[in-house]
Protein backbone atom coordinates (compact mmCIF):
# COMPACT_ATOMS: atom_id res chain seq x y z
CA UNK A 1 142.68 87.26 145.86
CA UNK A 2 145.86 85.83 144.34
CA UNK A 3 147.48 83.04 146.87
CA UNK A 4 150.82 82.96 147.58
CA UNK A 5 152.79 79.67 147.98
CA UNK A 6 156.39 79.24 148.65
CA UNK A 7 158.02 75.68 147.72
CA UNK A 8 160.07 74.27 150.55
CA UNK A 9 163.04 74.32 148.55
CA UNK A 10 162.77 78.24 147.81
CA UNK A 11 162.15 78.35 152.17
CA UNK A 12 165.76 76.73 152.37
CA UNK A 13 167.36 79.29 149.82
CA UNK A 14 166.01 82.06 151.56
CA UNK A 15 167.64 80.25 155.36
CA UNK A 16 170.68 79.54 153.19
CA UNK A 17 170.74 83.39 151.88
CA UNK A 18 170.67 84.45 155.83
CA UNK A 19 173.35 82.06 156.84
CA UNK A 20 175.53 83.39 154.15
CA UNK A 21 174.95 87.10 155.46
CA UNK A 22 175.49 86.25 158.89
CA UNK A 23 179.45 84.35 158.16
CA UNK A 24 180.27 87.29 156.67
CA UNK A 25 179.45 89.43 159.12
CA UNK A 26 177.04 90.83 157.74
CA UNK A 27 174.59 90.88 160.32
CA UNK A 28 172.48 94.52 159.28
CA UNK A 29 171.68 92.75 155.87
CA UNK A 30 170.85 89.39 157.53
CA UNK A 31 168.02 91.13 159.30
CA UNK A 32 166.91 92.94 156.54
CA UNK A 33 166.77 90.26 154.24
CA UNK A 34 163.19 88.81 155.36
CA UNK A 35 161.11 92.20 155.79
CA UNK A 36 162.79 92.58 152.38
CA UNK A 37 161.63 89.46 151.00
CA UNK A 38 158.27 90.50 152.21
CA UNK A 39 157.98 93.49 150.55
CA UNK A 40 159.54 91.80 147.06
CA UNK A 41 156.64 89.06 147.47
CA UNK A 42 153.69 91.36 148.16
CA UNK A 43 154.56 93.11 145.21
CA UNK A 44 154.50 89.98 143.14
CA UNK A 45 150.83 89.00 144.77
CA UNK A 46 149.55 92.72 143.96
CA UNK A 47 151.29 92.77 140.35
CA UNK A 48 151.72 88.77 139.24
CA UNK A 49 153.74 89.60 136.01
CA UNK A 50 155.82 91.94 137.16
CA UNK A 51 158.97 90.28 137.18
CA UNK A 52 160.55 89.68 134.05
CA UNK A 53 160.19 86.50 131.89
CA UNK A 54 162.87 84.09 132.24
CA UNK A 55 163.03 81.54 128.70
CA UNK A 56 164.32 77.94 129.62
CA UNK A 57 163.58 75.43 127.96
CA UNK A 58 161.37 73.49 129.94
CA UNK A 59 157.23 73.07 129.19
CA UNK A 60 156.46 73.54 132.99
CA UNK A 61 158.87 76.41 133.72
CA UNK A 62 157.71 78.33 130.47
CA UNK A 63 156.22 80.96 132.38
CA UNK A 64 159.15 81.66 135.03
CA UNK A 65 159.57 85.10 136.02
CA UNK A 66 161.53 86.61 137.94
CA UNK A 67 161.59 89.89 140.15
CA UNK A 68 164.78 91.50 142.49
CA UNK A 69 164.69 92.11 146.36
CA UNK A 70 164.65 95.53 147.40
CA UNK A 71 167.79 96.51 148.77
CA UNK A 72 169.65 93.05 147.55
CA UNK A 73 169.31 93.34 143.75
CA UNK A 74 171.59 90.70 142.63
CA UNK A 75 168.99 87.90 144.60
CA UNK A 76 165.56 87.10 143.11
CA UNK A 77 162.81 85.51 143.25
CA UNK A 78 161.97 83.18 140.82
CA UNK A 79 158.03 82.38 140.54
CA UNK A 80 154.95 81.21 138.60
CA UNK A 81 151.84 83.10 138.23
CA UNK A 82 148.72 82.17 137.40
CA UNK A 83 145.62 84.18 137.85
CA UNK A 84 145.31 82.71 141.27
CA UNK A 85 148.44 81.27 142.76
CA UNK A 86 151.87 82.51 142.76
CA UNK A 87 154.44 79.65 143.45
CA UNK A 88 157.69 81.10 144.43
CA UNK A 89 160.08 78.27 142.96
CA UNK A 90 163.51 79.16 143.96
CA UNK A 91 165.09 82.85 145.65
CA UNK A 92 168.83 82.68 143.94
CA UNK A 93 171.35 84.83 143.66
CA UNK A 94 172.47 85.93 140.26
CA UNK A 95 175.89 84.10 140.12
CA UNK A 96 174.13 80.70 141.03
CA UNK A 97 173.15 78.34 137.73
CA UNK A 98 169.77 79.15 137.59
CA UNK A 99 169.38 76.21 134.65
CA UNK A 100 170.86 73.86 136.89
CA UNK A 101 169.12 74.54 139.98
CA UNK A 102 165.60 74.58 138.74
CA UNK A 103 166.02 71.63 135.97
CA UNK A 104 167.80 68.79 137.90
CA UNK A 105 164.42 68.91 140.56
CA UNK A 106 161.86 69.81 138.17
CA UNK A 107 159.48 67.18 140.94
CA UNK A 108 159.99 69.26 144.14
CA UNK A 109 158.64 72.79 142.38
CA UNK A 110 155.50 71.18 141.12
């Protein structure tokens, strides 16, 4: 059975994602956002490369995919899969600098 590990730093993205939601009103979506997440992750466990490959140029991030939540399409979940872990690295939404964000702290998605 594949495992399933979720940096810290991807936990905060996904409180920060929430927060966002909620000042803006938006409090239907901010509830829907977890069980969403959920269902987005549990694919990635059942179907590891699933999400599509993201190229940066980086030895350690050379297998970085990435796959959409359901029902928010322009956030995703960027991950690592091996035959036995998944490591969700970062959940971003598209407009962020996804270069940025996952090069300057290469140490905290190890």
């Amino acid at each position: 059975m594949t495992r399933l590990i979720i940096k810290s730093v991807a936990r905060d993205d996904v409180l920060r994602q929430v927060r966002y939601l909620l000042e803006q009103d938006a409090v239907r979506a901010a509830t829907r956002f977890p069980s969403a997440l959920q269902k987005a992750l549990e694919r990635i466990v059942q179907f590891p490369r699933i999400g599509a490959p993201r190229k940066l140029r980086s030895a350690e991030l050379k297998h970085l995919r990435s796959w959409p939540i359901p029902g928010f399409k322009s956030v995703r979940v960027y991950y690592i899969a091996t035959r036995s872990v998944v490591r969700v690295l970062r959940v971003l939404h598209d407009r962020q600098d996804l270069k940025q964000l996952l090069l300057r702290n290469q140490d905290s998605l190890r």
